[in-house]
N, C-alpha and C. Protein backbone atom coordinates (compact mmCIF):
# COMPACT_ATOMS: atom_id res chain seq x y z
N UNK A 1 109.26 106.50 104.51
CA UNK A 1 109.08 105.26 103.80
C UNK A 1 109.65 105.44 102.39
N UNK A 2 110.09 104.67 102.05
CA UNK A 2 110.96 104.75 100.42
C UNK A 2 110.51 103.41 99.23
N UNK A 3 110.32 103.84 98.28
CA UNK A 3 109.55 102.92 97.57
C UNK A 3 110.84 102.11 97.28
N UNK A 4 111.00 100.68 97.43
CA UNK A 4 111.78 99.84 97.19
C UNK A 4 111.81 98.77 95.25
N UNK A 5 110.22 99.15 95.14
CA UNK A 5 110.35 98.63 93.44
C UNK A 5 108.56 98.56 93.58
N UNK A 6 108.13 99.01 92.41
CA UNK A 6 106.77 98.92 92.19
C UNK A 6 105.82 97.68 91.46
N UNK A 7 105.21 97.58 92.11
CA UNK A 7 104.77 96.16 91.40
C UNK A 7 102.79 96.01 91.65
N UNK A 8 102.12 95.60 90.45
CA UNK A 8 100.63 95.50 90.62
C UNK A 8 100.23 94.16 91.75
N UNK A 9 99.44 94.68 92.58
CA UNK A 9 99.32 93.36 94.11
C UNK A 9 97.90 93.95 94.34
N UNK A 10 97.32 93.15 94.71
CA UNK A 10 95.77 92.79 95.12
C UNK A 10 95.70 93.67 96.56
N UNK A 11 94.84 94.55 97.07
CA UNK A 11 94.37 95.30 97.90
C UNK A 11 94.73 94.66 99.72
N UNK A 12 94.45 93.39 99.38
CA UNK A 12 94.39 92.43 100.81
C UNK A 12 96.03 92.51 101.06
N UNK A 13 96.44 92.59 99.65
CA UNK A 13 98.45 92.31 100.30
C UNK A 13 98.89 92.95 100.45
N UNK A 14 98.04 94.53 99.42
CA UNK A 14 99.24 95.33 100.16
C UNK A 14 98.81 96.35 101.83
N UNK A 15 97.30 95.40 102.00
CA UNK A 15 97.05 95.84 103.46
C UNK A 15 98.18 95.59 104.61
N UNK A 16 98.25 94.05 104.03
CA UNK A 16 99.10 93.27 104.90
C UNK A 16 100.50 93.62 105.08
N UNK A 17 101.24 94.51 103.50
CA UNK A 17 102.77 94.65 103.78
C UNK A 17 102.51 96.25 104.50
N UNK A 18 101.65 96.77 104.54
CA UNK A 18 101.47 98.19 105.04
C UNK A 18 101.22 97.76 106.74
N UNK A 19 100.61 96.79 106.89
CA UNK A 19 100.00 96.19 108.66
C UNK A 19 102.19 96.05 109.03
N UNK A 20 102.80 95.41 108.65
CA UNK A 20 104.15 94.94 108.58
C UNK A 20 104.85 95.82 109.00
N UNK A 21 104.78 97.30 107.80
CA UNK A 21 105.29 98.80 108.01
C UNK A 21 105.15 99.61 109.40
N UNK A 22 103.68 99.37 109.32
CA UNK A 22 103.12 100.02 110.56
C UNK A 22 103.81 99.86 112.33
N UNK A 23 103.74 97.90 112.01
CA UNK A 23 104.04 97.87 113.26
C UNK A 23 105.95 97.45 113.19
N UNK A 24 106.21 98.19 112.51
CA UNK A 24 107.72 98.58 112.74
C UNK A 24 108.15 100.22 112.91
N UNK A 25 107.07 100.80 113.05
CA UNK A 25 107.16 102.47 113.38
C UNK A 25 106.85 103.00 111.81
N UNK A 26 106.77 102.78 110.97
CA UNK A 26 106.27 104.08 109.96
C UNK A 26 104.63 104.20 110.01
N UNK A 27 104.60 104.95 110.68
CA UNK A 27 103.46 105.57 110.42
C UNK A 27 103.49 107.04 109.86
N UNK A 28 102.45 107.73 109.17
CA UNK A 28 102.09 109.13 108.80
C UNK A 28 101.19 109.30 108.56
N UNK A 29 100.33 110.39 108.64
CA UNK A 29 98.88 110.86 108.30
C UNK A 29 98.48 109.96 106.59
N UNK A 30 99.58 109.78 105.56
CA UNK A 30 99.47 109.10 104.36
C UNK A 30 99.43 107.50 105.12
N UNK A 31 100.41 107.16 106.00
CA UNK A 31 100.12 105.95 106.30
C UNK A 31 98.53 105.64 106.61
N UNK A 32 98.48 106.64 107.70
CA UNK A 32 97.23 106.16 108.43
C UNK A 32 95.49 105.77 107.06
N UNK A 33 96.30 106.99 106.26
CA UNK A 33 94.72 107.20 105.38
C UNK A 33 95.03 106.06 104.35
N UNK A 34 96.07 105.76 103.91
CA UNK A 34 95.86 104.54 103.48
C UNK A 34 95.69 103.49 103.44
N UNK A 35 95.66 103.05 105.30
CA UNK A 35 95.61 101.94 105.79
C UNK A 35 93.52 101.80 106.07
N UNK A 36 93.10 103.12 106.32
CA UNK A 36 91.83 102.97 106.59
C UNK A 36 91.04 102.75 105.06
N UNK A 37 91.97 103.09 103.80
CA UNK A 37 90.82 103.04 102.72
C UNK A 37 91.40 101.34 102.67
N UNK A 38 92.61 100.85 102.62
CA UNK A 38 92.42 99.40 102.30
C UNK A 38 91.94 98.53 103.56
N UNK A 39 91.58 99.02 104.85
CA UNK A 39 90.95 98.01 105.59
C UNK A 39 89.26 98.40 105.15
N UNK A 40 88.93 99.25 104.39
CA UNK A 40 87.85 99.47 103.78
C UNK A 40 87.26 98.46 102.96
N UNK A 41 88.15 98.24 101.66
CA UNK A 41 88.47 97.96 100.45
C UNK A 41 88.90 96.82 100.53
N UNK A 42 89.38 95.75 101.74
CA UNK A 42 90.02 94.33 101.48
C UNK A 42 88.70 93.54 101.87
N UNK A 43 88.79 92.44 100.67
CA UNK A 43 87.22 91.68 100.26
C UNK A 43 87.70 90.55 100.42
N UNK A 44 88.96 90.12 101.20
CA UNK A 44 89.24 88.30 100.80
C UNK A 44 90.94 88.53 101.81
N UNK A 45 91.15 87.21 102.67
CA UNK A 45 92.06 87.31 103.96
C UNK A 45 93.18 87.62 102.88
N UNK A 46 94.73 88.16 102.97
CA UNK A 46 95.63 88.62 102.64
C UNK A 46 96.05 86.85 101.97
N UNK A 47 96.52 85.86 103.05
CA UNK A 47 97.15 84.59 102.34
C UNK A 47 95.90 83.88 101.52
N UNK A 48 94.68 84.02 101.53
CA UNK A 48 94.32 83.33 100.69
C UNK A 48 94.25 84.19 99.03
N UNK A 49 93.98 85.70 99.29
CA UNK A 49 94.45 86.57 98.32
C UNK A 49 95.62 86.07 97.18
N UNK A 50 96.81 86.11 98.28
CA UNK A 50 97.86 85.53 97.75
C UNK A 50 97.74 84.33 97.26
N UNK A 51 96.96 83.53 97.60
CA UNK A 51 96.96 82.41 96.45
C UNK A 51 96.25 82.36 95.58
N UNK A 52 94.91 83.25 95.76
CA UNK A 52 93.81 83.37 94.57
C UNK A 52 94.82 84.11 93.40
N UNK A 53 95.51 84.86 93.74
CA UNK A 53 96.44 85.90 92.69
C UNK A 53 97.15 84.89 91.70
N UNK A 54 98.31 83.89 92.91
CA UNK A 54 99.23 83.21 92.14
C UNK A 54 98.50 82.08 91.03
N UNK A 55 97.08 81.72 91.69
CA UNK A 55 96.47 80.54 90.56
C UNK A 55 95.91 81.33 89.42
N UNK A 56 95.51 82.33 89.41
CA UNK A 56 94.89 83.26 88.12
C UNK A 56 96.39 83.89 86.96
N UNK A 57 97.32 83.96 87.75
CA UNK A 57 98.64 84.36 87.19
C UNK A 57 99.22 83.02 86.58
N UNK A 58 99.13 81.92 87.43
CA UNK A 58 99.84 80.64 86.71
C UNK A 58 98.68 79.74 85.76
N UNK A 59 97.61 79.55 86.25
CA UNK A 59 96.33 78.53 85.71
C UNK A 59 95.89 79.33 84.43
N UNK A 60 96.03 80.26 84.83
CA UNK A 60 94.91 80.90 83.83
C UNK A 60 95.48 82.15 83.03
N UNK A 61 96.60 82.26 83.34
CA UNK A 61 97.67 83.25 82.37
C UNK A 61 97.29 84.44 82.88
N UNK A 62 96.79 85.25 83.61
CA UNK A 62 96.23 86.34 83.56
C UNK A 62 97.42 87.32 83.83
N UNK A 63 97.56 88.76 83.04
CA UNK A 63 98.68 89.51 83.82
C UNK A 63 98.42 89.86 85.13
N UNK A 64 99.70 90.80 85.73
CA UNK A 64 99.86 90.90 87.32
C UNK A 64 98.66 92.18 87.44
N UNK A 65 98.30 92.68 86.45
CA UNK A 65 97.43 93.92 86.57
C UNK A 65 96.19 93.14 86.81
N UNK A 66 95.99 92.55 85.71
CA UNK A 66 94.40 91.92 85.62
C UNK A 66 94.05 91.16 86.92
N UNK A 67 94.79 90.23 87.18
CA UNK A 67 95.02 89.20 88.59
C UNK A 67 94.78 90.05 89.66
N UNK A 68 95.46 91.20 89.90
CA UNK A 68 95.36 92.15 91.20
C UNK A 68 93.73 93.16 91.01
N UNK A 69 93.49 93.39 89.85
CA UNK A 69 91.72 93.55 89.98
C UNK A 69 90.68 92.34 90.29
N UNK A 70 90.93 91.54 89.69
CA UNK A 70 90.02 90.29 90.16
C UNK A 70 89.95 90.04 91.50
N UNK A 71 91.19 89.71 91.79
CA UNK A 71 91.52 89.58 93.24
C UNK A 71 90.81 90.67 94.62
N UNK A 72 91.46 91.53 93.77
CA UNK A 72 90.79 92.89 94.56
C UNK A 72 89.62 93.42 94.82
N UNK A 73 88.66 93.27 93.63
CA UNK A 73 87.58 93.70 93.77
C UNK A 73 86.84 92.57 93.74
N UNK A 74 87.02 91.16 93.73
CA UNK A 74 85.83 89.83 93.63
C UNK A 74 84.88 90.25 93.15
N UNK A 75 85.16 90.05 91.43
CA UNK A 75 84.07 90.13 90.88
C UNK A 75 83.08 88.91 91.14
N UNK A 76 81.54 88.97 91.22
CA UNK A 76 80.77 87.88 91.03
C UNK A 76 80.26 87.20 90.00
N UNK A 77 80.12 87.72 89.06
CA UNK A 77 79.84 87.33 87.75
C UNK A 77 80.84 87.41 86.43
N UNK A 78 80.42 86.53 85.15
CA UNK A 78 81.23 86.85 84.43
C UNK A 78 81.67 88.01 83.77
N UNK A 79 80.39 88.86 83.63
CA UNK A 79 80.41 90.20 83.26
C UNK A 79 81.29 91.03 83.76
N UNK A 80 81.23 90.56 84.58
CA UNK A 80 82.32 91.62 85.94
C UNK A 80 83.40 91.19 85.24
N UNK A 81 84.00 89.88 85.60
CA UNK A 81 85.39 89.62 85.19
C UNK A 81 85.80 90.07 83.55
N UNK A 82 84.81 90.04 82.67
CA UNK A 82 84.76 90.69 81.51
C UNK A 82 85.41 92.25 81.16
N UNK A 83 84.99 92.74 81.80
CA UNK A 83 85.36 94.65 82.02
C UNK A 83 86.99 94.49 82.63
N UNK A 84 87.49 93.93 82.96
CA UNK A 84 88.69 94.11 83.45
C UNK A 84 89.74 93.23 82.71
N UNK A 85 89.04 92.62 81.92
CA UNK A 85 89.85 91.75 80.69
C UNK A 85 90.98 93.02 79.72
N UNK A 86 90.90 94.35 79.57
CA UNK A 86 91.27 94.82 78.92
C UNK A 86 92.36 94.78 78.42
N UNK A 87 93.50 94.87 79.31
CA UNK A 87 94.97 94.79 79.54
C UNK A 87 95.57 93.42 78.87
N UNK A 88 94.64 92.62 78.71
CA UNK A 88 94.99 90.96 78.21
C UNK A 88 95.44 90.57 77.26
N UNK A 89 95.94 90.06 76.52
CA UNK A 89 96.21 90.02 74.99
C UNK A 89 95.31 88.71 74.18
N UNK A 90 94.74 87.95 75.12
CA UNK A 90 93.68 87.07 74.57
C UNK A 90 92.42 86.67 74.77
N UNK A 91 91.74 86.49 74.31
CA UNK A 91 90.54 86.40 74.88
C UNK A 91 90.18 84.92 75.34
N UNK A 92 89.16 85.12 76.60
CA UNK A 92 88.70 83.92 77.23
C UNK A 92 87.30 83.25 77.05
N UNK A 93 87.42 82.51 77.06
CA UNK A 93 86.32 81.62 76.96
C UNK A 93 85.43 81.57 77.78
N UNK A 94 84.50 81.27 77.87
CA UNK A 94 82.90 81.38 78.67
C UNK A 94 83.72 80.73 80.04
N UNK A 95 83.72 78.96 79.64
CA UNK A 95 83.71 78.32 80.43
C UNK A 95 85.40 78.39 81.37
N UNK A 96 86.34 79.64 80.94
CA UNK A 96 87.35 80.08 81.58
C UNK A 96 86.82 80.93 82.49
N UNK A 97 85.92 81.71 82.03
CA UNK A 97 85.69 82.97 83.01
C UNK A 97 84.44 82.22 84.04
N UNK A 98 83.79 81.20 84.05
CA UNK A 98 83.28 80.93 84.93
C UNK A 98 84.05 80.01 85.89
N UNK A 99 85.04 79.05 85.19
CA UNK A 99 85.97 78.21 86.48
C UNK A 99 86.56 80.00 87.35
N UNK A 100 86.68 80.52 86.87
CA UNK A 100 87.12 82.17 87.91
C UNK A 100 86.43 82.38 88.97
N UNK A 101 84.88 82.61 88.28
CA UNK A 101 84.07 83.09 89.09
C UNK A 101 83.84 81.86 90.10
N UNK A 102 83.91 80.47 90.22
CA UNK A 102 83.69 79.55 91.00
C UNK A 102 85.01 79.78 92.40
N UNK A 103 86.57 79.93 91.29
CA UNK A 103 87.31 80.17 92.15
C UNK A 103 87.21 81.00 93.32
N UNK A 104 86.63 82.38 92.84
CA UNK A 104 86.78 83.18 93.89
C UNK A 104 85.34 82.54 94.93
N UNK A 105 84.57 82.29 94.19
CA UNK A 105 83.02 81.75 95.06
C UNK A 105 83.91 80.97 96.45
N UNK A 106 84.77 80.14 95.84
CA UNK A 106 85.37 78.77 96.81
C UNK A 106 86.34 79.75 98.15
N UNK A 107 86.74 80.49 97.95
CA UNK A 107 87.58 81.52 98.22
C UNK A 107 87.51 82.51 98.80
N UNK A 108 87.47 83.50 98.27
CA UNK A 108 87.82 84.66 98.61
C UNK A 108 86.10 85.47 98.78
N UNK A 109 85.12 84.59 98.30
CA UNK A 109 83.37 85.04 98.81
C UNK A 109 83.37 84.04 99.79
N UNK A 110 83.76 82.94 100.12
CA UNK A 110 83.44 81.86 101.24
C UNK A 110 84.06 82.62 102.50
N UNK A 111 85.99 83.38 101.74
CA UNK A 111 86.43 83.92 103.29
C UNK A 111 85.51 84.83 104.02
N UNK A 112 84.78 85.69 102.98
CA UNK A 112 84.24 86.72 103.94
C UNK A 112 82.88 86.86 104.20
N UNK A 113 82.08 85.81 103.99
CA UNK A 113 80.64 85.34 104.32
C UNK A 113 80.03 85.34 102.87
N UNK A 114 80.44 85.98 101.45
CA UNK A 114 79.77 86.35 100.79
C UNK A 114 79.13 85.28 99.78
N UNK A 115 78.41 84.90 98.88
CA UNK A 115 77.86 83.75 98.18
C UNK A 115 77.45 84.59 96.48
């Protein structure tokens, strides 16, 4: 496998471009173990991922780093989304970080039973 360009992506997508890899023959003991920690680790379906990512990247300015933790780990609260603000260059507002936390509620906690 050869890295083609590196880029920050949410856990669910890059399950999905690794599911892609797989079933075109690359597999390896690295394949395999990385495919079992992100079918571990994916909290929200791959396309709706992908859109929770692109609305936090376009709506809400967030960088591709910050967007791919949110995404990734669904935070539930604001606090949560707070700690991963670091990377940001501005700060958000109460009532920003809770339209978030609703987003993912609508989303990416609805895809996978969670509330």
């Amino acid at each position: 496998m050869k890295v083609l360009k590196a880029e920050y992506i949410p856990v669910p997508l890059a399950k999905k471009l690794l599911e892609e890899n797989v079933k075109s023959g690359e597999e390896s003991p690295l394949v395999q173990r990385t495919m079992t920690y992100l079918s571990a680790f994916t909290k929200c379906d791959p396309n709706v991922a992908k859109q929770v990512y692109e609305k936090l990247r376009n709506d809400f300015g967030l960088k591709d780093i910050t967007a791919s933790m949110i995404v990734s780990l669904v935070p539930r609260t604001i606090d949560e989304i707070r700690v991963m603000l670091d990377f940001e260059d501005k700060l958000f507002e109460t009532e920003e970080l809770k339209k978030i936390v609703e987003l993912l509620k609508n989303t990416c906690m609805k895809d996978s039973g969670e509330s």
